[in-house]
PDB file of N, CA and C in Angstrom:
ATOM      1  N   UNK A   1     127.388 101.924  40.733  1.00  0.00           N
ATOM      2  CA  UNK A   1     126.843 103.130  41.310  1.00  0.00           C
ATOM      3  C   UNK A   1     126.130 102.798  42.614  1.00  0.00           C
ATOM      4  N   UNK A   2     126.113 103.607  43.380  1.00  0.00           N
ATOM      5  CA  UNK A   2     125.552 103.427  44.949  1.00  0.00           C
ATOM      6  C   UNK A   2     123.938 103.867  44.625  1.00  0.00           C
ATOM      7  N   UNK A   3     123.282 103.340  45.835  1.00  0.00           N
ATOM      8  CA  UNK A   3     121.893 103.508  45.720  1.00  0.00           C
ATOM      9  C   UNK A   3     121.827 105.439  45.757  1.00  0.00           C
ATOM     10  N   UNK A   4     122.815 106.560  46.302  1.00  0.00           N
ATOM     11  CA  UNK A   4     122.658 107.439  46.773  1.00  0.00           C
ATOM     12  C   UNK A   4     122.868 108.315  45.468  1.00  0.00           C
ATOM     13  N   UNK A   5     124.031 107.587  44.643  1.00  0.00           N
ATOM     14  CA  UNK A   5     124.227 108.483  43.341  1.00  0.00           C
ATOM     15  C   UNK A   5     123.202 108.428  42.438  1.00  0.00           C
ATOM     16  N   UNK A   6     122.659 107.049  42.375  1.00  0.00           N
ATOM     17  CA  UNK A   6     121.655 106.728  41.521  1.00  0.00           C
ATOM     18  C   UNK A   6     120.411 107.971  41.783  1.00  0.00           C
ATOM     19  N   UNK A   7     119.925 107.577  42.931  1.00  0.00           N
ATOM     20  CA  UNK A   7     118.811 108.918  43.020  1.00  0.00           C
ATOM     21  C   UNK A   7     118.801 110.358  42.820  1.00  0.00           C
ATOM     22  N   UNK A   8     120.421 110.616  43.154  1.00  0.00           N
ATOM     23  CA  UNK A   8     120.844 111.814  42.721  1.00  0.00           C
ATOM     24  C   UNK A   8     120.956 112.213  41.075  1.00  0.00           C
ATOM     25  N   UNK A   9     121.565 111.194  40.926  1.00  0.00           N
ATOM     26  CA  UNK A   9     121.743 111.188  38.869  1.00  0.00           C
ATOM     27  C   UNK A   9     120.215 111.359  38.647  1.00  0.00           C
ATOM     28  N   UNK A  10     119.141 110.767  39.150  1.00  0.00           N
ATOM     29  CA  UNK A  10     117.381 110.598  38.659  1.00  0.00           C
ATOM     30  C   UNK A  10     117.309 111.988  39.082  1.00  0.00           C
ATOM     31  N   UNK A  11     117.327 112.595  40.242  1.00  0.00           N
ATOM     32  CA  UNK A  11     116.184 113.860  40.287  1.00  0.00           C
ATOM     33  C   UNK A  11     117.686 114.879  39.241  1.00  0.00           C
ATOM     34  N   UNK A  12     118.577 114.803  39.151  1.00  0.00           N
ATOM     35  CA  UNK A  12     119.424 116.257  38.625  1.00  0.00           C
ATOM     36  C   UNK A  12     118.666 115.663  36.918  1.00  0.00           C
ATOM     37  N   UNK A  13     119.149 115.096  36.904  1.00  0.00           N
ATOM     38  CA  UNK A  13     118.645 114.705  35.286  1.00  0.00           C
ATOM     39  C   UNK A  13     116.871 115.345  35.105  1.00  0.00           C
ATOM     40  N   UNK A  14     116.004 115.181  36.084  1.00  0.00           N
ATOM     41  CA  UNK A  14     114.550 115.056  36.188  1.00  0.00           C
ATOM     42  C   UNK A  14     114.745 116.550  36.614  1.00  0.00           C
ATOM     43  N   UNK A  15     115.491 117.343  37.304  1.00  0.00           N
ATOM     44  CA  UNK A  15     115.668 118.970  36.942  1.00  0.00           C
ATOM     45  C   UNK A  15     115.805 119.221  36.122  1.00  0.00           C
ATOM     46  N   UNK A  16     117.114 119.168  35.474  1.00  0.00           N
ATOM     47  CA  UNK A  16     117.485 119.344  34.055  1.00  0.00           C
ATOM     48  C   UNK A  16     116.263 119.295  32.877  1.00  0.00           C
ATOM     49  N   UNK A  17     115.893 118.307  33.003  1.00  0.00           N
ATOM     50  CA  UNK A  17     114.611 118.207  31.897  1.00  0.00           C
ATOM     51  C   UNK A  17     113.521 119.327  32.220  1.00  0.00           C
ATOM     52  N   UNK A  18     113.207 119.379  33.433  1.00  0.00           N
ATOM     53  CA  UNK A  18     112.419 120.501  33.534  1.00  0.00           C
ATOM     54  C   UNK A  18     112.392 121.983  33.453  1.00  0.00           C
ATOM     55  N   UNK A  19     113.787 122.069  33.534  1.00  0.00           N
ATOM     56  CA  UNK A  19     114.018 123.299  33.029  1.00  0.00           C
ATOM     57  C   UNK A  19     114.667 123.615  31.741  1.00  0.00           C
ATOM     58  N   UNK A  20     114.861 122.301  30.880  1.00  0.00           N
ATOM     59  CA  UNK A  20     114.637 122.387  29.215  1.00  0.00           C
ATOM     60  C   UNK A  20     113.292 122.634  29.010  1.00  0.00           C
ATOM     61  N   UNK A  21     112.300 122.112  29.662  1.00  0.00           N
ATOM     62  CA  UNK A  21     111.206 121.921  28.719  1.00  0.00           C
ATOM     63  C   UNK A  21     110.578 123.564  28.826  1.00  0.00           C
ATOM     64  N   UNK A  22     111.327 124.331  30.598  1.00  0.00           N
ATOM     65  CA  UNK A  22     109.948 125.418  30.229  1.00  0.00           C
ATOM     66  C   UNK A  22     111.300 126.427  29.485  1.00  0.00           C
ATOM     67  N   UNK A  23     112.656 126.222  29.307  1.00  0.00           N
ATOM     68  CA  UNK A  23     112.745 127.306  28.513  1.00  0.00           C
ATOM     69  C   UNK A  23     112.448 126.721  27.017  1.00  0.00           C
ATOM     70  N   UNK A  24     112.434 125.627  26.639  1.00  0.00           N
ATOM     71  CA  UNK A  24     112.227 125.430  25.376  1.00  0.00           C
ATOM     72  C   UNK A  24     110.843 126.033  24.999  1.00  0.00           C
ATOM     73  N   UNK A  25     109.930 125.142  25.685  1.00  0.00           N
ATOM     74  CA  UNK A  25     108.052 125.090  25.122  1.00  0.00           C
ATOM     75  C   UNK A  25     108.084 126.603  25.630  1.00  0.00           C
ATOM     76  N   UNK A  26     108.726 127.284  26.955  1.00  0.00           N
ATOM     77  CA  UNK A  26     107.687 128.630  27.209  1.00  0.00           C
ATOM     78  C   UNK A  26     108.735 129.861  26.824  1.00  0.00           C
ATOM     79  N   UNK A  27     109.878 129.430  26.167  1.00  0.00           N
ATOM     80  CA  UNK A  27     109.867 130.802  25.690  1.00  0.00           C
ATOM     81  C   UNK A  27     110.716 130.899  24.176  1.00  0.00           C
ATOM     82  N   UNK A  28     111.114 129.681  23.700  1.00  0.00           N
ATOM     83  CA  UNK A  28     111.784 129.503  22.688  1.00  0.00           C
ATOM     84  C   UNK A  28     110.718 129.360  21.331  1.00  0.00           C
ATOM     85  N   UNK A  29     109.523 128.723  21.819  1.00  0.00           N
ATOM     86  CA  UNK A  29     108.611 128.095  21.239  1.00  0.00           C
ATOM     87  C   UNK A  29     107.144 128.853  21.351  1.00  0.00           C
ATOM     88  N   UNK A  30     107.427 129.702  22.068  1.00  0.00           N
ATOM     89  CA  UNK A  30     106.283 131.095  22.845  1.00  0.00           C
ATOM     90  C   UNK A  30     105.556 131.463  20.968  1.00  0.00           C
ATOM     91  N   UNK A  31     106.367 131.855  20.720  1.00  0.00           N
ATOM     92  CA  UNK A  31     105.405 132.403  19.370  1.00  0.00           C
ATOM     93  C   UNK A  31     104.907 131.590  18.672  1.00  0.00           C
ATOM     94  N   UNK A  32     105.333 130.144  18.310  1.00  0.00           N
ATOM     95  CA  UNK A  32     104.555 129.425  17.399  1.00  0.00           C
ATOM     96  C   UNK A  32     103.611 128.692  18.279  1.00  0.00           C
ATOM     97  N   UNK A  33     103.681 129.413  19.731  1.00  0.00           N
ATOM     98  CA  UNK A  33     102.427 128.424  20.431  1.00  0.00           C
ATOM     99  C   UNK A  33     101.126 129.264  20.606  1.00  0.00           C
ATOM    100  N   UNK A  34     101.627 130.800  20.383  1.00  0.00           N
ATOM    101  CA  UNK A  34     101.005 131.538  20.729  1.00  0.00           C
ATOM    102  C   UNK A  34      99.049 131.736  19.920  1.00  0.00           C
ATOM    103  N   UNK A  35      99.610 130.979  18.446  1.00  0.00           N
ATOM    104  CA  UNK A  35      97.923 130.193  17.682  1.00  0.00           C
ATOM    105  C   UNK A  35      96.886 129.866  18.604  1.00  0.00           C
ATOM    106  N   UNK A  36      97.789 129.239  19.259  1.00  0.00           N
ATOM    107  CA  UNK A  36      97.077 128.044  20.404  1.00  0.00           C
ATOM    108  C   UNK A  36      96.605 128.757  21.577  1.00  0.00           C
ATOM    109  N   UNK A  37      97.012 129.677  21.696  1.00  0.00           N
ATOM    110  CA  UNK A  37      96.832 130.443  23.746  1.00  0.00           C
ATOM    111  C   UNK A  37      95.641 129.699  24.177  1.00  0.00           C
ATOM    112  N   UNK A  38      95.752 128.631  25.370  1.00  0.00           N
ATOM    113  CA  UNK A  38      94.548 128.286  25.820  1.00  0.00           C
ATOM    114  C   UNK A  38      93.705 127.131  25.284  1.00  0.00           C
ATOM    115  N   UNK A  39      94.395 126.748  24.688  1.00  0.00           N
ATOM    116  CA  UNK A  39      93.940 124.975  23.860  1.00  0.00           C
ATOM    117  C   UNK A  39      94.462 124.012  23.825  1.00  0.00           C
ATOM    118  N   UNK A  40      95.631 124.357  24.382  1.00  0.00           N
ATOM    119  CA  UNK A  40      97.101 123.342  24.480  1.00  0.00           C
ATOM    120  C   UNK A  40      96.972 122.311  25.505  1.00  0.00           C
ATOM    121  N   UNK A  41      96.566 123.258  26.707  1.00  0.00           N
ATOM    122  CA  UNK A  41      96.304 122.378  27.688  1.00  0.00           C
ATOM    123  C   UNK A  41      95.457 122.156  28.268  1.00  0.00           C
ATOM    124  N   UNK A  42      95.150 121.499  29.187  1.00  0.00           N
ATOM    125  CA  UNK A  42      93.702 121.421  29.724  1.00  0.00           C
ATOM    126  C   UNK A  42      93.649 122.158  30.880  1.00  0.00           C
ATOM    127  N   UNK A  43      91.983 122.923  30.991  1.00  0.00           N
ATOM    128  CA  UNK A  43      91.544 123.882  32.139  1.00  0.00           C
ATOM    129  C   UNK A  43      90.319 123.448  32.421  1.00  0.00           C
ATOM    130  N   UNK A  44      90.325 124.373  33.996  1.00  0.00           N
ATOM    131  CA  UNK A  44      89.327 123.998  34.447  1.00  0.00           C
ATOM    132  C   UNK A  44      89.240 122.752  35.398  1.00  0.00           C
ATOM    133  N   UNK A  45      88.336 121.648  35.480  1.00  0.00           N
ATOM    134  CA  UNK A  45      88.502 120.255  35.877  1.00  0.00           C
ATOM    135  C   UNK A  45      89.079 119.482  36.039  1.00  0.00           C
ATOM    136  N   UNK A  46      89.462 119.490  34.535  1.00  0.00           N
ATOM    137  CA  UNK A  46      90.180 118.275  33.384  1.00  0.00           C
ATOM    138  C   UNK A  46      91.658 118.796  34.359  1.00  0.00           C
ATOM    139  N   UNK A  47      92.245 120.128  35.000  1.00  0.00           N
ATOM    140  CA  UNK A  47      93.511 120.502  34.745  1.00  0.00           C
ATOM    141  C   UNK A  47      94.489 120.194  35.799  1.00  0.00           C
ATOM    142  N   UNK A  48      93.495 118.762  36.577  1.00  0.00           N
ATOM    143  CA  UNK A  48      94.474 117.801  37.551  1.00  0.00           C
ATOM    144  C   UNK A  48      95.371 116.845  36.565  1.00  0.00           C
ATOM    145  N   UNK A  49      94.891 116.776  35.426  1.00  0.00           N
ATOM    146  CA  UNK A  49      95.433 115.419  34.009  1.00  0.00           C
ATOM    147  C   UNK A  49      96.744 116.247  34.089  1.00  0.00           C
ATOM    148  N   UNK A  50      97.319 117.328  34.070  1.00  0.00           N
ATOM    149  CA  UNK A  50      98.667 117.704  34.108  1.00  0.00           C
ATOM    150  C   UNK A  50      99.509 117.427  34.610  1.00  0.00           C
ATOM    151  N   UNK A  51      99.670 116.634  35.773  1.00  0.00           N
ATOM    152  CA  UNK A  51     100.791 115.886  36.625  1.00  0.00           C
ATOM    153  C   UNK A  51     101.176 115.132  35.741  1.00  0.00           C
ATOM    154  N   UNK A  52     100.677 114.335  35.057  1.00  0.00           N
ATOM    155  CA  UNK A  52     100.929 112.942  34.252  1.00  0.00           C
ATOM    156  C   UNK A  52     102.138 113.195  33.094  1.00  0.00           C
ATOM    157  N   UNK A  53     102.134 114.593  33.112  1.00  0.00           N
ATOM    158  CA  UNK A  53     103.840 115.152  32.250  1.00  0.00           C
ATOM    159  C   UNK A  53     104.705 115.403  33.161  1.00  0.00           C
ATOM    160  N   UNK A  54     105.061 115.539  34.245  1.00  0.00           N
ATOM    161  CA  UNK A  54     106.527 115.066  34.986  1.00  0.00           C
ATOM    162  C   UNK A  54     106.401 113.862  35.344  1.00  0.00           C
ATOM    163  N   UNK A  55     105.373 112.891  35.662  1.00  0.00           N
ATOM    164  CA  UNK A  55     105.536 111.753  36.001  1.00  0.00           C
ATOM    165  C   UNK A  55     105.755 110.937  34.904  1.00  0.00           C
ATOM    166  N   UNK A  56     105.667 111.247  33.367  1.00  0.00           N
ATOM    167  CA  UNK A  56     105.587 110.407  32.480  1.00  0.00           C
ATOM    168  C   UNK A  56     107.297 111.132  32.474  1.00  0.00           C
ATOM    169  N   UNK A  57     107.750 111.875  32.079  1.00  0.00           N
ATOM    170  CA  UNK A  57     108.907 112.600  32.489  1.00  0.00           C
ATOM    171  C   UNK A  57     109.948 111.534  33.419  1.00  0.00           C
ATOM    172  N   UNK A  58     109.683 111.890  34.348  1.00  0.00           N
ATOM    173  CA  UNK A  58     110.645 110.983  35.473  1.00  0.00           C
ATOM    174  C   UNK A  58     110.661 109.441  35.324  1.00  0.00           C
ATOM    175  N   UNK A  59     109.344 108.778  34.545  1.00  0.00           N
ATOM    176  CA  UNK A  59     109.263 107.566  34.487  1.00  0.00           C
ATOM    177  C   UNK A  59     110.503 107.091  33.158  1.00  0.00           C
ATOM    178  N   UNK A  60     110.337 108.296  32.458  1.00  0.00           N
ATOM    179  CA  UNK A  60     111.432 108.140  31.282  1.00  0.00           C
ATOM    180  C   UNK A  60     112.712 108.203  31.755  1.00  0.00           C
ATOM    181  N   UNK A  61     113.075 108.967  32.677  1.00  0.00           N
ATOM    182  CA  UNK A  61     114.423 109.259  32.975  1.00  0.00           C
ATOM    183  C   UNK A  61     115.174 108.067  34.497  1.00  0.00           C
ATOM    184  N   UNK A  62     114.071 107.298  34.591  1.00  0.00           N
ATOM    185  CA  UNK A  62     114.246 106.377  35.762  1.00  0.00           C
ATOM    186  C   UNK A  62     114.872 104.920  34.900  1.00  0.00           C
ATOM    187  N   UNK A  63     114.221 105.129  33.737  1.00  0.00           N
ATOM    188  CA  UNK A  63     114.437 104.013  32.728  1.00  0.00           C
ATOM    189  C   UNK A  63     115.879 104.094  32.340  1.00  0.00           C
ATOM    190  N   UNK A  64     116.101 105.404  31.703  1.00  0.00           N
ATOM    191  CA  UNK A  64     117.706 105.679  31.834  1.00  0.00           C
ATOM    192  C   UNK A  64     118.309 105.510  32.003  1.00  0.00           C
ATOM    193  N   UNK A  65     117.967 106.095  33.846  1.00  0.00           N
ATOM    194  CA  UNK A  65     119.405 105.628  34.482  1.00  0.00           C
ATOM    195  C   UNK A  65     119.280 104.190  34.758  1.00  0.00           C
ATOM    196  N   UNK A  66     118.081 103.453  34.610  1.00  0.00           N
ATOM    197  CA  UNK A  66     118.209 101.835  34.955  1.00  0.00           C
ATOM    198  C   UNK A  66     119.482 101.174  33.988  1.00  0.00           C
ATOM    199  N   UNK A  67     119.072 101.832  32.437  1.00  0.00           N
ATOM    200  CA  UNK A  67     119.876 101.583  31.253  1.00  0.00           C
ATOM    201  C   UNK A  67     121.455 101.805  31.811  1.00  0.00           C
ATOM    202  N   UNK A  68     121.493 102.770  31.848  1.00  0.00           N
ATOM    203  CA  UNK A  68     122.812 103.327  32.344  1.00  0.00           C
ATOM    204  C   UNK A  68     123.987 102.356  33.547  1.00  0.00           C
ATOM    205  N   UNK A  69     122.990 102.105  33.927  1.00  0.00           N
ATOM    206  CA  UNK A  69     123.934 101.694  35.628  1.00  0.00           C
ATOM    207  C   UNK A  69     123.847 100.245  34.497  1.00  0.00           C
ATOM    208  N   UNK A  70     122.979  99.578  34.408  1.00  0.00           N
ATOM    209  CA  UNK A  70     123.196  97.885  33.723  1.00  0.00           C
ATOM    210  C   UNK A  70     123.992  97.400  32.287  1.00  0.00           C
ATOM    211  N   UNK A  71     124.231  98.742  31.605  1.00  0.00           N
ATOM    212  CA  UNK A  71     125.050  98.630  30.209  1.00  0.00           C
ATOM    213  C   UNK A  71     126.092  98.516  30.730  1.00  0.00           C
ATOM    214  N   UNK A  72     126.978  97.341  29.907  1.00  0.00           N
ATOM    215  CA  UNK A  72     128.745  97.800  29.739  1.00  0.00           C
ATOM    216  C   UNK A  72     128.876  98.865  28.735  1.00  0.00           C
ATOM    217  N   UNK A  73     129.615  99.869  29.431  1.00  0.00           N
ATOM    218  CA  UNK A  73     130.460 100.463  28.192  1.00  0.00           C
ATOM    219  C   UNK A  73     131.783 100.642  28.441  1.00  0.00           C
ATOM    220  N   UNK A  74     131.798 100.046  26.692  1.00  0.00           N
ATOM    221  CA  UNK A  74     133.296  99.316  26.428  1.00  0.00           C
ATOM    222  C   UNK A  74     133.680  99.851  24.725  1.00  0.00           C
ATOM    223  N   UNK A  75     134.732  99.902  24.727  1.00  0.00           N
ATOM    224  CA  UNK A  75     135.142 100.769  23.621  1.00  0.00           C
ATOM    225  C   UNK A  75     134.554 102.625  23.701  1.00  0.00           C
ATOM    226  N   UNK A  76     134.654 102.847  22.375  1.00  0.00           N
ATOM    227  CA  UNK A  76     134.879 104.580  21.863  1.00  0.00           C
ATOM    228  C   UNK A  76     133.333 105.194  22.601  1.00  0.00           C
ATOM    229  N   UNK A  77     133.759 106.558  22.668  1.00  0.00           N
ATOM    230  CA  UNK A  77     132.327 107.067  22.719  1.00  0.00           C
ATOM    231  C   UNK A  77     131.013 106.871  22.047  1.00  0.00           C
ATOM    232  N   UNK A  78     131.497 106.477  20.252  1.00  0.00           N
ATOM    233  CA  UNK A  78     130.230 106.191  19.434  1.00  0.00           C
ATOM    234  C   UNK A  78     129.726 104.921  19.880  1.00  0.00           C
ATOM    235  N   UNK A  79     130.511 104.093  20.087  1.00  0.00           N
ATOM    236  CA  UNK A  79     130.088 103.014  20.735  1.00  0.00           C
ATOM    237  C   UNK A  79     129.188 103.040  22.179  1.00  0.00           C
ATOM    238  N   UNK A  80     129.678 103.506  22.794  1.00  0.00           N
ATOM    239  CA  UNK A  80     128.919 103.679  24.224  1.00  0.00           C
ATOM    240  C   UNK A  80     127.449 104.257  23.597  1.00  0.00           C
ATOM    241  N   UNK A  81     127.557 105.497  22.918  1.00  0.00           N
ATOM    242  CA  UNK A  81     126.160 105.995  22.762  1.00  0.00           C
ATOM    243  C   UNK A  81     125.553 105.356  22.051  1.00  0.00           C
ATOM    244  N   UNK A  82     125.798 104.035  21.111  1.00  0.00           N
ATOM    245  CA  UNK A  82     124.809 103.039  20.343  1.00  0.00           C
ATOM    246  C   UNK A  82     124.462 102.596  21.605  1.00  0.00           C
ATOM    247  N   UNK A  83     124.878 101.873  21.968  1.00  0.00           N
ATOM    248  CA  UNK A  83     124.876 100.870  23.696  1.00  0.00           C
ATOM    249  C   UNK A  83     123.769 101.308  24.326  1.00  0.00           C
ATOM    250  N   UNK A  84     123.893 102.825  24.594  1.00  0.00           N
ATOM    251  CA  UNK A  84     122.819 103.190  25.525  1.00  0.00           C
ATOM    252  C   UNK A  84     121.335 104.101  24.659  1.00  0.00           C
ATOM    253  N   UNK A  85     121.765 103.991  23.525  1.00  0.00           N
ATOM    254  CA  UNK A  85     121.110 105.117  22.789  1.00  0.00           C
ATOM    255  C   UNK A  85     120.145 104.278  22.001  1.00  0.00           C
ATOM    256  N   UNK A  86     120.831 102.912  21.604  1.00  0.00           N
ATOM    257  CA  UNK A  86     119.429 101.536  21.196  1.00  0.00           C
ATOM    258  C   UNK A  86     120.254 100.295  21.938  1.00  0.00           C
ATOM    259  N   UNK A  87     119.203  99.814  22.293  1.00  0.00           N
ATOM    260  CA  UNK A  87     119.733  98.473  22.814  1.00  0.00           C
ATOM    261  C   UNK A  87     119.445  97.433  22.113  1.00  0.00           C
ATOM    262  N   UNK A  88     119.435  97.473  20.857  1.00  0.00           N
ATOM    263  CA  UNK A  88     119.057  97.135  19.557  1.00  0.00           C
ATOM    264  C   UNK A  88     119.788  95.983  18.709  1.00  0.00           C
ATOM    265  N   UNK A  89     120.944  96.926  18.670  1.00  0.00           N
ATOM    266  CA  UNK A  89     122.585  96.532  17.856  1.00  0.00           C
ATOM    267  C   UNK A  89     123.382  95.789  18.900  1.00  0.00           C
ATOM    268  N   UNK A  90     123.246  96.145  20.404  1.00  0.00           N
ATOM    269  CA  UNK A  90     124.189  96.084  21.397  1.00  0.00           C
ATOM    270  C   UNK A  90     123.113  94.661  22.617  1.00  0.00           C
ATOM    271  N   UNK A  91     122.381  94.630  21.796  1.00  0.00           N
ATOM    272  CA  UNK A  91     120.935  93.772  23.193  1.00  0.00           C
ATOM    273  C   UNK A  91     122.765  92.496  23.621  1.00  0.00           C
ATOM    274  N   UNK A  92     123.014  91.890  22.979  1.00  0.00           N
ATOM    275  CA  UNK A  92     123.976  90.746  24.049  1.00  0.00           C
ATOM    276  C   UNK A  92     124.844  91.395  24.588  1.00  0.00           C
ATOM    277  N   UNK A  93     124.922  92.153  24.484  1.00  0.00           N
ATOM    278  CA  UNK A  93     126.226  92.981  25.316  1.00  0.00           C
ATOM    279  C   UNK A  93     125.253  93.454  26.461  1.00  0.00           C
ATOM    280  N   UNK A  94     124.275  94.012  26.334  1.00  0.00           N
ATOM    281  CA  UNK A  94     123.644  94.347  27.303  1.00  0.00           C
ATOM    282  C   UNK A  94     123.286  93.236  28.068  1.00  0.00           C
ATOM    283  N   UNK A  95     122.526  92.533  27.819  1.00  0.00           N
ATOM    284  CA  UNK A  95     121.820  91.329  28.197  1.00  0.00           C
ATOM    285  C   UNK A  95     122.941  90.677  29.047  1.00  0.00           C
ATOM    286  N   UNK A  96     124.292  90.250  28.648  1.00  0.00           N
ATOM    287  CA  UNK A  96     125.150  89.577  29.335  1.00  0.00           C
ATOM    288  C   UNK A  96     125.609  90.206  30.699  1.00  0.00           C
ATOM    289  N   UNK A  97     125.859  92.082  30.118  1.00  0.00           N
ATOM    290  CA  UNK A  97     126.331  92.620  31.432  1.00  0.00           C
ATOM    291  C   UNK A  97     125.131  92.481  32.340  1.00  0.00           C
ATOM    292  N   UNK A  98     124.159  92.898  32.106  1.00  0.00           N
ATOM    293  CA  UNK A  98     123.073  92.634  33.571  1.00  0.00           C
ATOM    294  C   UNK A  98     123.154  91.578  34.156  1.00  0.00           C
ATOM    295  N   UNK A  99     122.649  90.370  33.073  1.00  0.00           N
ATOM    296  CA  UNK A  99     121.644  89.077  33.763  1.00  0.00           C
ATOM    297  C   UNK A  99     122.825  88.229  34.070  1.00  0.00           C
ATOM    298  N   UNK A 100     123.909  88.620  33.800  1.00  0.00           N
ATOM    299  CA  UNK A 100     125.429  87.861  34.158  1.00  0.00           C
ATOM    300  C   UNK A 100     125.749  87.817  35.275  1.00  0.00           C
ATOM    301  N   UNK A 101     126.904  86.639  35.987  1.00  0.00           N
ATOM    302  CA  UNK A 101     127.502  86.655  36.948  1.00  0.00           C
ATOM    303  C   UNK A 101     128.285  87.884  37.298  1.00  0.00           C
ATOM    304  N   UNK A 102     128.866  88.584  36.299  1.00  0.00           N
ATOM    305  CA  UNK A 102     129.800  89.607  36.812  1.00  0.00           C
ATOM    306  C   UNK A 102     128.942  90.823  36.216  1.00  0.00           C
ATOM    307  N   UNK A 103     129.420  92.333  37.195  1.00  0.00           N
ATOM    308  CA  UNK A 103     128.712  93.390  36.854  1.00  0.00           C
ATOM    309  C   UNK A 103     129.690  94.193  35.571  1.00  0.00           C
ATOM    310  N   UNK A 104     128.990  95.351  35.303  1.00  0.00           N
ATOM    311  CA  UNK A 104     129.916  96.228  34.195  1.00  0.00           C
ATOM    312  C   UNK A 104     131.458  96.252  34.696  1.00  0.00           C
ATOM    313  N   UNK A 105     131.428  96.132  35.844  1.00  0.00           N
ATOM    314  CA  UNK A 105     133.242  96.051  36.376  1.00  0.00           C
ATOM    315  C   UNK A 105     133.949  95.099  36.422  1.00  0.00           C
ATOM    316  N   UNK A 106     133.107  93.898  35.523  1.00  0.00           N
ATOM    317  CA  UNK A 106     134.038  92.853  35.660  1.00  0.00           C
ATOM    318  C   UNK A 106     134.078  92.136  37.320  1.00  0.00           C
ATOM    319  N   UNK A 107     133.124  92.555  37.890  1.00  0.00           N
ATOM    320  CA  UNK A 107     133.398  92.168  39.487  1.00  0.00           C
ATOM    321  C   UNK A 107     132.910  91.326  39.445  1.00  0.00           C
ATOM    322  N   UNK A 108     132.798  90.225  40.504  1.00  0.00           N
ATOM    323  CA  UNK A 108     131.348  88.915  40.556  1.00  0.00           C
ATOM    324  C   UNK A 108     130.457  89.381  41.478  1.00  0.00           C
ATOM    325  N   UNK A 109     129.723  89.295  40.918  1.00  0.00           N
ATOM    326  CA  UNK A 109     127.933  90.183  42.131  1.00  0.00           C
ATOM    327  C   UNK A 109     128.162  89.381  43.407  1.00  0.00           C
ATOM    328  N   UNK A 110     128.274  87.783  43.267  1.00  0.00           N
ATOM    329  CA  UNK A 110     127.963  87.162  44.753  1.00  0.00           C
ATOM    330  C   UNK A 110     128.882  87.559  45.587  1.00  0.00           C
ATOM    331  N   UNK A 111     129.881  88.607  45.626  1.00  0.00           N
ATOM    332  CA  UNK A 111     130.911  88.895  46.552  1.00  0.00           C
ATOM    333  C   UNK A 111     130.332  90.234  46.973  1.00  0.00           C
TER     334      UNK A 111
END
């Protein structure tokens, strides 16, 4: 992946999430939050601490695509989504495609 797709894949993905979260939390989830009106989050002072949910947000989805671009995937779809979904079952497969001479394409990096 090019440095240009990569950033592009980070912020569409880092949209995407943001506009799951407000139709999920603000209107899917509206009534069972509605107990709460006004306790959920912080006001007032405290209600600069709110940035720290898209940035904890984007920090998740930067990880991702780090995952993403450095996994081989090789074989079936279930396979790919163990691969990227724990790196657990799959850590030498992972481990080899990164820290290896050749990238997920089989290419050699020093060229």
């Amino acid at each position: 992946m090019t440095r240009t797709r990569i950033a592009l894949t980070t912020f569409v993905a880092f949209f995407v999430s943001q506009v799951m979260a407000v139709l999920i939390h603000g209107f899917v989830l509206a009534a069972a939050y509605e107990p709460f009106d006004g306790t959920l989050l912080r006001s007032g002072a405290d209600a600069w601490q709110f940035i720290f949910l898209p940035v904890a947000h984007l920090a998740f989805i930067c990880g991702l695509v780090w995952v993403y671009t450095h996994a081989q995937l090789t074989g079936s779809r279930a396979r790919q989504g163990l691969t990227l979904g724990s790196l657990g079952g799959s850590w030498d497969r992972f481990r080899y495609g990164c820290c290896g001479t050749r990238n997920s394409h089989g290419q050699d990096r020093s060229s």
